[in-house]
PDB file of N, CA and C in Angstrom:
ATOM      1  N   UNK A   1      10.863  57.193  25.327  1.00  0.00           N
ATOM      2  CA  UNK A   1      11.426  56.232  24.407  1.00  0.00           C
ATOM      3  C   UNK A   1      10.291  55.558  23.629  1.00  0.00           C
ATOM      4  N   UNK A   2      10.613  55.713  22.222  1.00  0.00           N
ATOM      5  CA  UNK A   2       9.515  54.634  21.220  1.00  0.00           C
ATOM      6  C   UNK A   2       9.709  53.390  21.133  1.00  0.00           C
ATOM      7  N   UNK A   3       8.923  52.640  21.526  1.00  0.00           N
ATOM      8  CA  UNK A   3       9.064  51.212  20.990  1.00  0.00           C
ATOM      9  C   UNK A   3       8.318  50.409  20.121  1.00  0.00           C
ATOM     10  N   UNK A   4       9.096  50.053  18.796  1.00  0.00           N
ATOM     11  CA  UNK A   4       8.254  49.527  17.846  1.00  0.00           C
ATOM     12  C   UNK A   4       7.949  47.874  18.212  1.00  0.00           C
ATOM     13  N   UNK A   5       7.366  47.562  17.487  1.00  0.00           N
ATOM     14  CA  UNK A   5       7.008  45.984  18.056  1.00  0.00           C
ATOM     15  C   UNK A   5       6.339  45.603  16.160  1.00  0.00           C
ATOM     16  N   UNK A   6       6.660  44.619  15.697  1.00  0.00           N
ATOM     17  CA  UNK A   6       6.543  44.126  14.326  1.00  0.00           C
ATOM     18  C   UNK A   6       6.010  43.076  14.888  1.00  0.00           C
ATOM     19  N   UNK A   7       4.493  42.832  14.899  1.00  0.00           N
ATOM     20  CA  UNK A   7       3.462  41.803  15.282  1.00  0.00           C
ATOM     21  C   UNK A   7       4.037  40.260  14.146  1.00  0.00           C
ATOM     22  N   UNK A   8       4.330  41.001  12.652  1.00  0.00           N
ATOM     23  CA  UNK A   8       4.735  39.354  12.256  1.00  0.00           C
ATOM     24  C   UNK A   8       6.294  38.697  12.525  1.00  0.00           C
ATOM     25  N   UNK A   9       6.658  39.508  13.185  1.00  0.00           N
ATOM     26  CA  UNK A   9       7.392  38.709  13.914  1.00  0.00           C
ATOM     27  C   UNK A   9       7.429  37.767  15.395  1.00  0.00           C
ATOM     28  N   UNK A  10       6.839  37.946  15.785  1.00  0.00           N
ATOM     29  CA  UNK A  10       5.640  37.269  17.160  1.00  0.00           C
ATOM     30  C   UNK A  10       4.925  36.702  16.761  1.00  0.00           C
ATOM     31  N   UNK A  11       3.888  36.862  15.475  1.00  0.00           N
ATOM     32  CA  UNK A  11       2.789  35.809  15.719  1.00  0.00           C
ATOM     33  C   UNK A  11       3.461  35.617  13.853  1.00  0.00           C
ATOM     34  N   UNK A  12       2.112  35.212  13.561  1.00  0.00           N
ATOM     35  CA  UNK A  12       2.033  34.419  12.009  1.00  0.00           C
ATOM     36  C   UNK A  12       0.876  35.730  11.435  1.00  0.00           C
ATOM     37  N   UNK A  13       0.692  35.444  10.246  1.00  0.00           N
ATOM     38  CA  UNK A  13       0.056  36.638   9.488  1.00  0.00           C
ATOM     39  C   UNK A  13      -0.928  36.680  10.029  1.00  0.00           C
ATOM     40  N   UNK A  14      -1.578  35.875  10.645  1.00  0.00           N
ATOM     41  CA  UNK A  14      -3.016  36.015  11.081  1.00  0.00           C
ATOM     42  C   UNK A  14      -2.959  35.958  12.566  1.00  0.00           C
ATOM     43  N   UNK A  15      -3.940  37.208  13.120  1.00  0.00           N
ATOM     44  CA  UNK A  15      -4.000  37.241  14.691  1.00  0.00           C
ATOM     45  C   UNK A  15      -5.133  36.483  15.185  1.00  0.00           C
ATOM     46  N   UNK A  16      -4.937  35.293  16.008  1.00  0.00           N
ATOM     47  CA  UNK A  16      -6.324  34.789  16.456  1.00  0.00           C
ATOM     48  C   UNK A  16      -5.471  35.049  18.418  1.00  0.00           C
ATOM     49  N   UNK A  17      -7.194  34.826  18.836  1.00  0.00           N
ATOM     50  CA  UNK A  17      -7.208  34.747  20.162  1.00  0.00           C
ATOM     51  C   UNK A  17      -6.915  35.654  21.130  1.00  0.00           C
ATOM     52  N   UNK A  18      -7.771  35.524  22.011  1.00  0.00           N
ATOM     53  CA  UNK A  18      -7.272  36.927  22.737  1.00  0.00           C
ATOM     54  C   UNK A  18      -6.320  36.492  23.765  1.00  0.00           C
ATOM     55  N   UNK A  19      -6.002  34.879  23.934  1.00  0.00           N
ATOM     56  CA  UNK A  19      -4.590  34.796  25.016  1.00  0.00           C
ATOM     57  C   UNK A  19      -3.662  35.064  23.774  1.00  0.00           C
ATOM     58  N   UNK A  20      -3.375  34.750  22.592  1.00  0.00           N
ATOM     59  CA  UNK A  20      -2.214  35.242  21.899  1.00  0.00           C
ATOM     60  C   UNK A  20      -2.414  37.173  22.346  1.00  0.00           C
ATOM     61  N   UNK A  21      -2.798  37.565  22.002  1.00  0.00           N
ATOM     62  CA  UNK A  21      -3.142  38.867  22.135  1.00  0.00           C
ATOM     63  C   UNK A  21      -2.175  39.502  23.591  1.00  0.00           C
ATOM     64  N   UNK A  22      -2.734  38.922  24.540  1.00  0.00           N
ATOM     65  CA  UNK A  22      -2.127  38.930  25.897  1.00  0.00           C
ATOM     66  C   UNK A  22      -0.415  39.006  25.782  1.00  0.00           C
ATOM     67  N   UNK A  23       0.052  38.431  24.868  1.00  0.00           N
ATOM     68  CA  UNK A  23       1.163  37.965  25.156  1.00  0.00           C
ATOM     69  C   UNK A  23       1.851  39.149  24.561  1.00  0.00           C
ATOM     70  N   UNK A  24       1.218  39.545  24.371  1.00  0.00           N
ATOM     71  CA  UNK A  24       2.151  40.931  23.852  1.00  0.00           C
ATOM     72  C   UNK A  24       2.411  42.041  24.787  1.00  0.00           C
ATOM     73  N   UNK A  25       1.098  41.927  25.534  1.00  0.00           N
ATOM     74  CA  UNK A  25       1.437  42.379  27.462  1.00  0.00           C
ATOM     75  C   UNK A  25       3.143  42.178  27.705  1.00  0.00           C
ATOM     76  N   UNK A  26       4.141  41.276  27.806  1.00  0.00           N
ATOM     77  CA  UNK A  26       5.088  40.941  28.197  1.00  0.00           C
ATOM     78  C   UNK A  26       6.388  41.471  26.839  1.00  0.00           C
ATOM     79  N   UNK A  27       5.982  41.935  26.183  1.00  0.00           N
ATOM     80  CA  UNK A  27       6.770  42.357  24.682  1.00  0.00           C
ATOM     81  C   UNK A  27       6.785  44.031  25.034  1.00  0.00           C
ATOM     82  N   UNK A  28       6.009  44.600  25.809  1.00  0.00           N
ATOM     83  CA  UNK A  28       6.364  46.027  25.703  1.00  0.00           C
ATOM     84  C   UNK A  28       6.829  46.042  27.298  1.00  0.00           C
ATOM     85  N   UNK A  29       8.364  47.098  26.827  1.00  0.00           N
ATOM     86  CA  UNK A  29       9.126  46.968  27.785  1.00  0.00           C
ATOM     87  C   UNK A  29       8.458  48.206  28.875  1.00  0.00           C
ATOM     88  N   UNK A  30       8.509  48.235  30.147  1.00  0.00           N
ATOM     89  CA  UNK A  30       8.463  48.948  31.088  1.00  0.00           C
ATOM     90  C   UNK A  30       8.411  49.971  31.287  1.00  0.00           C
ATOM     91  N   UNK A  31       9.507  50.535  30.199  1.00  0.00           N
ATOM     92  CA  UNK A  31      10.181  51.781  30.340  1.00  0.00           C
ATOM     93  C   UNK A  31       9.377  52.577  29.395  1.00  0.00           C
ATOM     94  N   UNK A  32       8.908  52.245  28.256  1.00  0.00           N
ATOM     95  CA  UNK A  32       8.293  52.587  26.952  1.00  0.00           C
ATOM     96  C   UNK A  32       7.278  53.760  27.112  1.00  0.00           C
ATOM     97  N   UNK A  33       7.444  54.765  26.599  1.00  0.00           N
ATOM     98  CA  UNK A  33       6.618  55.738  26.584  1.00  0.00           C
ATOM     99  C   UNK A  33       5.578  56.088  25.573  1.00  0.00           C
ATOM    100  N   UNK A  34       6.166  55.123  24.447  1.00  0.00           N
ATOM    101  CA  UNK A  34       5.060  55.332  23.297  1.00  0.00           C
ATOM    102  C   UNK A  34       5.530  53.834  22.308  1.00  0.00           C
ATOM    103  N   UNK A  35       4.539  53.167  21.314  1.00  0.00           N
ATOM    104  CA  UNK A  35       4.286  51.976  21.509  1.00  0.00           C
ATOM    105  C   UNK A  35       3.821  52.147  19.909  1.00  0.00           C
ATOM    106  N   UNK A  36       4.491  51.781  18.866  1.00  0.00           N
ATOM    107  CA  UNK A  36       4.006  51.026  17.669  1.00  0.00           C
ATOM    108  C   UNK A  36       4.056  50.066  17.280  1.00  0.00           C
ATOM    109  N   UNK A  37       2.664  49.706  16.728  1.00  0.00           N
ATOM    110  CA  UNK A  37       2.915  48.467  16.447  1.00  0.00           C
ATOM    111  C   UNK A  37       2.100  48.305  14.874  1.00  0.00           C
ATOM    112  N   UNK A  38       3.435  47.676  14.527  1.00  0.00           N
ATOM    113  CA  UNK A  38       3.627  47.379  12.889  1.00  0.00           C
ATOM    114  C   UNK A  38       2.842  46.244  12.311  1.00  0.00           C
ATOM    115  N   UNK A  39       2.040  46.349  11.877  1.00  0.00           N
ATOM    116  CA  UNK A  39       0.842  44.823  11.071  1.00  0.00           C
ATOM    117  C   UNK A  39       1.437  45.091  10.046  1.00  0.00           C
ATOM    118  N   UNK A  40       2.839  45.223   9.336  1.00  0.00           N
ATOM    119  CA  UNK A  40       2.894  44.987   7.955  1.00  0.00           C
ATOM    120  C   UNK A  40       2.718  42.796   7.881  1.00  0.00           C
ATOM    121  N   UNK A  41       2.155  42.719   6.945  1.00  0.00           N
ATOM    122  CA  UNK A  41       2.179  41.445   6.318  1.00  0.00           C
ATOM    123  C   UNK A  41       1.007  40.491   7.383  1.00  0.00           C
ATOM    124  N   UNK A  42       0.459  41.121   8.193  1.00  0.00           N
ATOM    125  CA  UNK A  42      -0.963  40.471   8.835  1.00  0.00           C
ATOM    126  C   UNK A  42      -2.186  40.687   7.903  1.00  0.00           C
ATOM    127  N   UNK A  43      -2.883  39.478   7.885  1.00  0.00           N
ATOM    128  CA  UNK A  43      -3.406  39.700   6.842  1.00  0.00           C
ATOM    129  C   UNK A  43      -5.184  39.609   7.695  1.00  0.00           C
ATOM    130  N   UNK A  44      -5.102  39.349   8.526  1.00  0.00           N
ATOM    131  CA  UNK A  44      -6.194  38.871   9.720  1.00  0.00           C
ATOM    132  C   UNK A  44      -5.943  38.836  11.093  1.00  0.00           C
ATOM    133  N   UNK A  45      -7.116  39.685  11.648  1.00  0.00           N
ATOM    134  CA  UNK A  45      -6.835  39.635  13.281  1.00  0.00           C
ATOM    135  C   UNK A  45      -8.818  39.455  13.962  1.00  0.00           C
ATOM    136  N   UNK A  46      -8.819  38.299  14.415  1.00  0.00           N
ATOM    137  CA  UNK A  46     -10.266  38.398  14.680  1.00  0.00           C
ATOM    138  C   UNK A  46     -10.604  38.622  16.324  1.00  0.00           C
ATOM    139  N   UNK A  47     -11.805  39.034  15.764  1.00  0.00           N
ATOM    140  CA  UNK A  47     -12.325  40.096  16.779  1.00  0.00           C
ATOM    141  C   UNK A  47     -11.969  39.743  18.491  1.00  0.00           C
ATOM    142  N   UNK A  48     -11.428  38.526  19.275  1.00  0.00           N
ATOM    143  CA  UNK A  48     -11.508  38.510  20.235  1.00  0.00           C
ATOM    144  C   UNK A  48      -9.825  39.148  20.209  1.00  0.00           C
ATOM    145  N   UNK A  49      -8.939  38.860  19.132  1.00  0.00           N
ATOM    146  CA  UNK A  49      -7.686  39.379  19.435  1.00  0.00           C
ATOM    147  C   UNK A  49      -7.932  41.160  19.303  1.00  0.00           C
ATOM    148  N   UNK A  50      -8.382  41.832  19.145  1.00  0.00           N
ATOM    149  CA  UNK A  50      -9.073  42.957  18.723  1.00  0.00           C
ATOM    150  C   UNK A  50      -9.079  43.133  20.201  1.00  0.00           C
ATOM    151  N   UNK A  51     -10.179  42.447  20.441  1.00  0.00           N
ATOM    152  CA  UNK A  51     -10.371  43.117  21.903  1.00  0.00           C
ATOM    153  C   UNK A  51      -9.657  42.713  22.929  1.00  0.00           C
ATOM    154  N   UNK A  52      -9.029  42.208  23.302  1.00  0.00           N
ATOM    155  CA  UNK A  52      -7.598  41.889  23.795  1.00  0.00           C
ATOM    156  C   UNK A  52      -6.585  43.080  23.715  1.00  0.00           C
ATOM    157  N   UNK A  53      -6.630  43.791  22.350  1.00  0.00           N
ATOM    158  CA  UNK A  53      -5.616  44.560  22.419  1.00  0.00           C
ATOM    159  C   UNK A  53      -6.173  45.704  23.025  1.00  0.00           C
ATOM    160  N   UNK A  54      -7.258  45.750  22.553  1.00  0.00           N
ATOM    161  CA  UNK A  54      -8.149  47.052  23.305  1.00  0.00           C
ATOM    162  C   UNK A  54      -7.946  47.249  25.086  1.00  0.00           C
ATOM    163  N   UNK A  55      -8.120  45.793  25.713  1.00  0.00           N
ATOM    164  CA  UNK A  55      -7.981  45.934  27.054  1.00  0.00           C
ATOM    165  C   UNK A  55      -6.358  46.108  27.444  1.00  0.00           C
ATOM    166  N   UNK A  56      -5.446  45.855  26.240  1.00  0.00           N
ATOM    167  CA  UNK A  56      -4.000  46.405  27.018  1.00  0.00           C
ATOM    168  C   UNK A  56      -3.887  47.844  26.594  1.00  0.00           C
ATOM    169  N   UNK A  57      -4.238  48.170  25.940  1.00  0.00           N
ATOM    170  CA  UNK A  57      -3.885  49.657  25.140  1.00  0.00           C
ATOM    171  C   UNK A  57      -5.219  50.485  26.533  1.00  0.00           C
ATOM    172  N   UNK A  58      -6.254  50.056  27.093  1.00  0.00           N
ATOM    173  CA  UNK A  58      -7.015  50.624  28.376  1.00  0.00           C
ATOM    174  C   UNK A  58      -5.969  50.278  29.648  1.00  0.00           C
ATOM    175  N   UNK A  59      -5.614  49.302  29.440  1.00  0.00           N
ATOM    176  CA  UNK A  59      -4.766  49.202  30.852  1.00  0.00           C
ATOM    177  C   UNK A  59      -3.407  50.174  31.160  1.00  0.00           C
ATOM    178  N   UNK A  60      -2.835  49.871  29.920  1.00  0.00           N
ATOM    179  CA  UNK A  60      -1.608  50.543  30.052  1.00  0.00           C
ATOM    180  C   UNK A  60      -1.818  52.433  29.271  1.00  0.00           C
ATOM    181  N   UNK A  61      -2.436  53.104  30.117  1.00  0.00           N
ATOM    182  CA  UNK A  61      -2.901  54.392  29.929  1.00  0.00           C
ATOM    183  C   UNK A  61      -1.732  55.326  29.993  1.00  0.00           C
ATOM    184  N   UNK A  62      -0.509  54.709  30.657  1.00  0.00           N
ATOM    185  CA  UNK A  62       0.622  55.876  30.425  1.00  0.00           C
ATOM    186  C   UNK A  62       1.107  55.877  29.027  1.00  0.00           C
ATOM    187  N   UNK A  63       0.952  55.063  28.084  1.00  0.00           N
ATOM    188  CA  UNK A  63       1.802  54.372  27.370  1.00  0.00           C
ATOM    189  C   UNK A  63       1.122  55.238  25.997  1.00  0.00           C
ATOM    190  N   UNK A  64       1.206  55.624  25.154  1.00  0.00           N
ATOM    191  CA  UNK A  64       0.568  56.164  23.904  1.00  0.00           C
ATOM    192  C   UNK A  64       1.053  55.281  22.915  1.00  0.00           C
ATOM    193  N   UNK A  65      -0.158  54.723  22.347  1.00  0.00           N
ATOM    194  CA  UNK A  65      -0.498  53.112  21.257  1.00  0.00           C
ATOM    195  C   UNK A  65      -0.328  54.180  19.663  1.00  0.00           C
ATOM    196  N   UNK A  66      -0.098  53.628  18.896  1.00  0.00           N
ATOM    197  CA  UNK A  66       0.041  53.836  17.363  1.00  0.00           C
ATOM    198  C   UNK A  66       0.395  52.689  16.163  1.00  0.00           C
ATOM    199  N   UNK A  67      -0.562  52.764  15.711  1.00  0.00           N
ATOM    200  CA  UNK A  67      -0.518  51.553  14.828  1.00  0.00           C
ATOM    201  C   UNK A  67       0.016  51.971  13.462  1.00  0.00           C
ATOM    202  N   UNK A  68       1.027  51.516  12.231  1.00  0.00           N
ATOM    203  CA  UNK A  68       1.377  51.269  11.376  1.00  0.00           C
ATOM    204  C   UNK A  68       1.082  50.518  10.070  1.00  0.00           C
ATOM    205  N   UNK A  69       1.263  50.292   8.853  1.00  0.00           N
ATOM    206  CA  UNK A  69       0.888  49.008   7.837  1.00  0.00           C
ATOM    207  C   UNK A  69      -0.281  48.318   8.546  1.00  0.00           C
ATOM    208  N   UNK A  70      -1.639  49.054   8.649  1.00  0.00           N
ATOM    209  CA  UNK A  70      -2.846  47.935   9.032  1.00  0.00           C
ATOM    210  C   UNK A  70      -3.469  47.850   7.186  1.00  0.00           C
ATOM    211  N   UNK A  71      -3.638  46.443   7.462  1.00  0.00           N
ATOM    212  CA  UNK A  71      -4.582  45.931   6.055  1.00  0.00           C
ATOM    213  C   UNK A  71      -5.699  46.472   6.092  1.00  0.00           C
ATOM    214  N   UNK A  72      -6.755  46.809   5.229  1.00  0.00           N
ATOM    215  CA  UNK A  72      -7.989  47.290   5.280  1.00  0.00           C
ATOM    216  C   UNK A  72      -8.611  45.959   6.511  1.00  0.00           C
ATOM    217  N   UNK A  73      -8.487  44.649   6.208  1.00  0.00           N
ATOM    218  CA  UNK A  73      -9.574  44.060   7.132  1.00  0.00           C
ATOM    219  C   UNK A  73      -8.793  44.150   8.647  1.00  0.00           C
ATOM    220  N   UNK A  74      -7.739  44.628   8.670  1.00  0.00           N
ATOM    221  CA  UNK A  74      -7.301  44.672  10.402  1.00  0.00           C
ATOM    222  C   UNK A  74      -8.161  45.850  10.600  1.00  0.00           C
ATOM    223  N   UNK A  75      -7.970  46.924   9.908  1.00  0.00           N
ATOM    224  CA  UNK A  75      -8.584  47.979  10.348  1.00  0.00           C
ATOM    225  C   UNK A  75     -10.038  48.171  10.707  1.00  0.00           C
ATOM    226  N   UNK A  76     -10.551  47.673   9.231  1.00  0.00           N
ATOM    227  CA  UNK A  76     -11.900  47.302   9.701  1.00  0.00           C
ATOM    228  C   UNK A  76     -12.489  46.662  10.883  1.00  0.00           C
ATOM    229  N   UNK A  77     -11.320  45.309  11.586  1.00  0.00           N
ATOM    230  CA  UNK A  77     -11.662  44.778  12.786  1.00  0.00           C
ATOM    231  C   UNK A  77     -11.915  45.499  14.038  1.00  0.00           C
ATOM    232  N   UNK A  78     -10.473  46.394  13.800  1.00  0.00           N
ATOM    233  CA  UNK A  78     -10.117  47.845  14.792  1.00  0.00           C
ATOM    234  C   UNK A  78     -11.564  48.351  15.230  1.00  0.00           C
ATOM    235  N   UNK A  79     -11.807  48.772  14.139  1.00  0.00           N
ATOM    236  CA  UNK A  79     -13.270  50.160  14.344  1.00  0.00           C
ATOM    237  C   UNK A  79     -14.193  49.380  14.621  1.00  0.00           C
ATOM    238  N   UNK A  80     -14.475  47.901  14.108  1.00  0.00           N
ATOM    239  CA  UNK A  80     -15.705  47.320  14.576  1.00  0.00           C
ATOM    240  C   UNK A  80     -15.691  46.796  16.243  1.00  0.00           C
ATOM    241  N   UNK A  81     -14.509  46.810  16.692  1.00  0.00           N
ATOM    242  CA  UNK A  81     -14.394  46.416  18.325  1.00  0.00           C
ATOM    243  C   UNK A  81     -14.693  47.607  19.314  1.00  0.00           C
ATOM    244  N   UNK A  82     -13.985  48.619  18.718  1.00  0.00           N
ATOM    245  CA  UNK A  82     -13.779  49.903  19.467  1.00  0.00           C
ATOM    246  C   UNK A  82     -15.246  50.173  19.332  1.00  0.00           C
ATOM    247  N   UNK A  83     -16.191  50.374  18.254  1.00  0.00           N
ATOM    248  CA  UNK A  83     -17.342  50.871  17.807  1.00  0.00           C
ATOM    249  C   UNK A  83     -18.078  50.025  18.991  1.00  0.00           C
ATOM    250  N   UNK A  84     -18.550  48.592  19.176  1.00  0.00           N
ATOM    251  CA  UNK A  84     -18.732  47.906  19.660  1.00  0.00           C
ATOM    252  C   UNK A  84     -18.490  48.001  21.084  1.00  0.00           C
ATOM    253  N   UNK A  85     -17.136  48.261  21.143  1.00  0.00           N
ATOM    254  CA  UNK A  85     -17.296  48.902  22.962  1.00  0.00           C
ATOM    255  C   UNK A  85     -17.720  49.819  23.574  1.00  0.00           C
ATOM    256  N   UNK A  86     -18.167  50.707  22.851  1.00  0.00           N
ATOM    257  CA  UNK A  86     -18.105  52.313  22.953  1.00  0.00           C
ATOM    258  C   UNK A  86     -19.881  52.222  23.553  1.00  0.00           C
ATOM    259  N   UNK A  87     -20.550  51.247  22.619  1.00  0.00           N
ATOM    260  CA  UNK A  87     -22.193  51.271  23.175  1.00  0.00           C
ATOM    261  C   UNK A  87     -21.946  50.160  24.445  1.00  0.00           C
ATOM    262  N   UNK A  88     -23.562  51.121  24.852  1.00  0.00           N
ATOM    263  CA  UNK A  88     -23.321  50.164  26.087  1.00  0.00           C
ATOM    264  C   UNK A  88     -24.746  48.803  25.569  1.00  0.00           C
ATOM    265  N   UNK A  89     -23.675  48.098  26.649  1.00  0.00           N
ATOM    266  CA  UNK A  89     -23.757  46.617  26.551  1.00  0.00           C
ATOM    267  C   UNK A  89     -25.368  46.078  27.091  1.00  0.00           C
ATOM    268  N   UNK A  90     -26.073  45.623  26.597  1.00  0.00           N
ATOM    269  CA  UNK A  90     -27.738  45.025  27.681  1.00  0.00           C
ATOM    270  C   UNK A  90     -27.813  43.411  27.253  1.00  0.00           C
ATOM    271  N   UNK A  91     -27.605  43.131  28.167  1.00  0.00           N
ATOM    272  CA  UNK A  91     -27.484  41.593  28.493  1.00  0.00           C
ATOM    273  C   UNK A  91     -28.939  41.249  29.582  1.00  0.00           C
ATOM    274  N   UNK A  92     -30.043  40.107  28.745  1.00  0.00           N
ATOM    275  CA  UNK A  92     -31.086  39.563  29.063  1.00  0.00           C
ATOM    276  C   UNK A  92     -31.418  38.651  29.110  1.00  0.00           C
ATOM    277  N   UNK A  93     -32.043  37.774  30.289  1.00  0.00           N
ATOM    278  CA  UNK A  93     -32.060  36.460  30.529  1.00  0.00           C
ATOM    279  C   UNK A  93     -33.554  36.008  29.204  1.00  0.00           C
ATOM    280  N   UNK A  94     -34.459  36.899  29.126  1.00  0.00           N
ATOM    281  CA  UNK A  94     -35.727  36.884  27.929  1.00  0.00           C
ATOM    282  C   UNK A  94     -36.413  35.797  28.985  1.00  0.00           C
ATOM    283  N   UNK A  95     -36.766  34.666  28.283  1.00  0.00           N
ATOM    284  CA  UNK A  95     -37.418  33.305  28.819  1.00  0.00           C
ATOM    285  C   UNK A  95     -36.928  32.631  29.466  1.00  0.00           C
ATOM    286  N   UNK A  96     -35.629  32.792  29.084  1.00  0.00           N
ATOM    287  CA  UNK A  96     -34.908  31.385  30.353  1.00  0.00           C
ATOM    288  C   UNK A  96     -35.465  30.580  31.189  1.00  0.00           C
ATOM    289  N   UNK A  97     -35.482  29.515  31.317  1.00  0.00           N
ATOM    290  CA  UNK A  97     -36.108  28.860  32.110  1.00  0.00           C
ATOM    291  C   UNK A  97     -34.709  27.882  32.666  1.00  0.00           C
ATOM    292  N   UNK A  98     -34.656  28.285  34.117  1.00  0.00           N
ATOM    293  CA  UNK A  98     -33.864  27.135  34.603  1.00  0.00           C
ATOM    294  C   UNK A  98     -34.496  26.166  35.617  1.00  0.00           C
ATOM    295  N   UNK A  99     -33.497  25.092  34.967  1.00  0.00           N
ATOM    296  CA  UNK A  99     -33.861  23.573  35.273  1.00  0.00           C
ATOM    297  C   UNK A  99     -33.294  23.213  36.707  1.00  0.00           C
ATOM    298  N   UNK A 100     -33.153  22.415  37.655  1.00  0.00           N
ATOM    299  CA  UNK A 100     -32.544  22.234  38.671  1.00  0.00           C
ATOM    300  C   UNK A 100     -32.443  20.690  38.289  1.00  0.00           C
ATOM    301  N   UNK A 101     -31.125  20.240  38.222  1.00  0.00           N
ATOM    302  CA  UNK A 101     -31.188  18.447  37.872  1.00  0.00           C
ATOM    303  C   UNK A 101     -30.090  18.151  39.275  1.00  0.00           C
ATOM    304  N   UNK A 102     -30.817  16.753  39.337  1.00  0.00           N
ATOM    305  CA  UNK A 102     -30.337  16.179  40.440  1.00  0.00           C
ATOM    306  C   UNK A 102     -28.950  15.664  40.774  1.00  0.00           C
ATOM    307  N   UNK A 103     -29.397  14.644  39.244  1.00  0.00           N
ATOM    308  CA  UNK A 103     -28.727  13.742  39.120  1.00  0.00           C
ATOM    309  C   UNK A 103     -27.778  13.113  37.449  1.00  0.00           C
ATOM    310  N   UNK A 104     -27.421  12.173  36.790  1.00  0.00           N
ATOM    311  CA  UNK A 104     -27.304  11.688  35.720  1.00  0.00           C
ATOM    312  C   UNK A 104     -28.377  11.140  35.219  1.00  0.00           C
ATOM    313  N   UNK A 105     -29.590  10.446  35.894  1.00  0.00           N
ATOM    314  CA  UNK A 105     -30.570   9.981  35.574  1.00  0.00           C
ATOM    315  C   UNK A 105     -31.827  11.111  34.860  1.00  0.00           C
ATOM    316  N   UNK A 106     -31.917  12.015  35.930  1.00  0.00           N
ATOM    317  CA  UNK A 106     -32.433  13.440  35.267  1.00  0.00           C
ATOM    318  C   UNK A 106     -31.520  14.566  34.032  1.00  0.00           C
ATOM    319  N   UNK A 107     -30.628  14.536  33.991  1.00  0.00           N
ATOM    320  CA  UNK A 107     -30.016  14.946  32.799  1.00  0.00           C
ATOM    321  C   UNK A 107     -30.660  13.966  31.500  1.00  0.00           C
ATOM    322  N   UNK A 108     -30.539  12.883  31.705  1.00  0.00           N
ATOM    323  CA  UNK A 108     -30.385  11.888  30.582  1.00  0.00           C
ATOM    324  C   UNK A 108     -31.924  12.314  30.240  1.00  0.00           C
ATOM    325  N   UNK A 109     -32.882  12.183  30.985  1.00  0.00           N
ATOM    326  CA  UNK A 109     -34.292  12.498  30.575  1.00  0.00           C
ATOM    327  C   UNK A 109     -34.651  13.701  30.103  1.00  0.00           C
ATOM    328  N   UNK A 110     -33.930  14.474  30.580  1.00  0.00           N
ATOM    329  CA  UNK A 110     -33.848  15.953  29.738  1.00  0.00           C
ATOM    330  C   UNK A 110     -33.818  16.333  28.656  1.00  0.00           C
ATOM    331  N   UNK A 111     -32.621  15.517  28.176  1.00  0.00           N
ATOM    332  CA  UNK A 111     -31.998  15.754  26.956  1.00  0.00           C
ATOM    333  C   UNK A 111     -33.211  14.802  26.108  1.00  0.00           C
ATOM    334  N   UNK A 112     -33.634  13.858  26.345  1.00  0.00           N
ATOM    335  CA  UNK A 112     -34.535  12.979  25.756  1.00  0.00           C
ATOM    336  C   UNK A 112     -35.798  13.494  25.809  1.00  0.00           C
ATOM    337  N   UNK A 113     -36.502  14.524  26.487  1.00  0.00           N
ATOM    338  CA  UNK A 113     -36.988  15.215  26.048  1.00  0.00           C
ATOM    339  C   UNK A 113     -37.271  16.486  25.439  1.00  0.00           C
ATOM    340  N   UNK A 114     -36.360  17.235  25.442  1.00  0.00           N
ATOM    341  CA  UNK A 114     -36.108  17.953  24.008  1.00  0.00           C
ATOM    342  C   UNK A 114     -35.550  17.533  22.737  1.00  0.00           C
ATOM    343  N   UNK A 115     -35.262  16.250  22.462  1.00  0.00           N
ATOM    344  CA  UNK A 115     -34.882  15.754  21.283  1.00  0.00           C
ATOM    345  C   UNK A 115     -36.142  15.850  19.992  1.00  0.00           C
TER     346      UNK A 115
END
């Protein structure tokens, strides 16, 4: 069974957030074997709702995703998330230097000296 899903009817033209994003988790029914979803009249979806959709369209792997009416900048968002996930990730502390504070008295001096 196909199930379409018309995003401006759920949200507003513009997609923010990746808990809005989530909520569409609960909009595709159970049973659904294949899954479109219609961006006619979205005019914006930024990148954390992007990747939001990315992690339901990975989660739900039985399900085959197809998208409809994407605006050039949804699309563009599309490929820049997916592109973006696809490399792998290197996360570095560089210099970091951590502080150990005690108290409120040592915070306050902290901040007063990097001012």
């Amino acid at each position: 069974m196909k199930q379409t899903i018309k995003l401006r009817d759920i949200y507003a033209a513009d997609l923010y957030t990746r808990s809005r994003a989530a909520e569409l988790r609960s909009k595709i029914e159970v049973t659904t074997e294949e899954v479109e979803l219609d961006f006619d009249q979205i005019g914006f979806m930024s990148r954390s709702f992007a990747d939001e959709l990315c992690n339901i369209i990975d989660d739900m792997k039985s399900i085959k995703f197809s998208f409809i009416n994407r605006s050039d900048e949804v699309e563009t968002m599309m490929n820049k998330v997916v592109e973006g996930r696809s490399r792998e990730r290197k996360r570095g502390v560089g210099n970091a230097k951590i502080f150990k504070i005690k108290n409120l008295e040592e915070l306050s001096k902290y901040f007063l000296e990097m001012a």
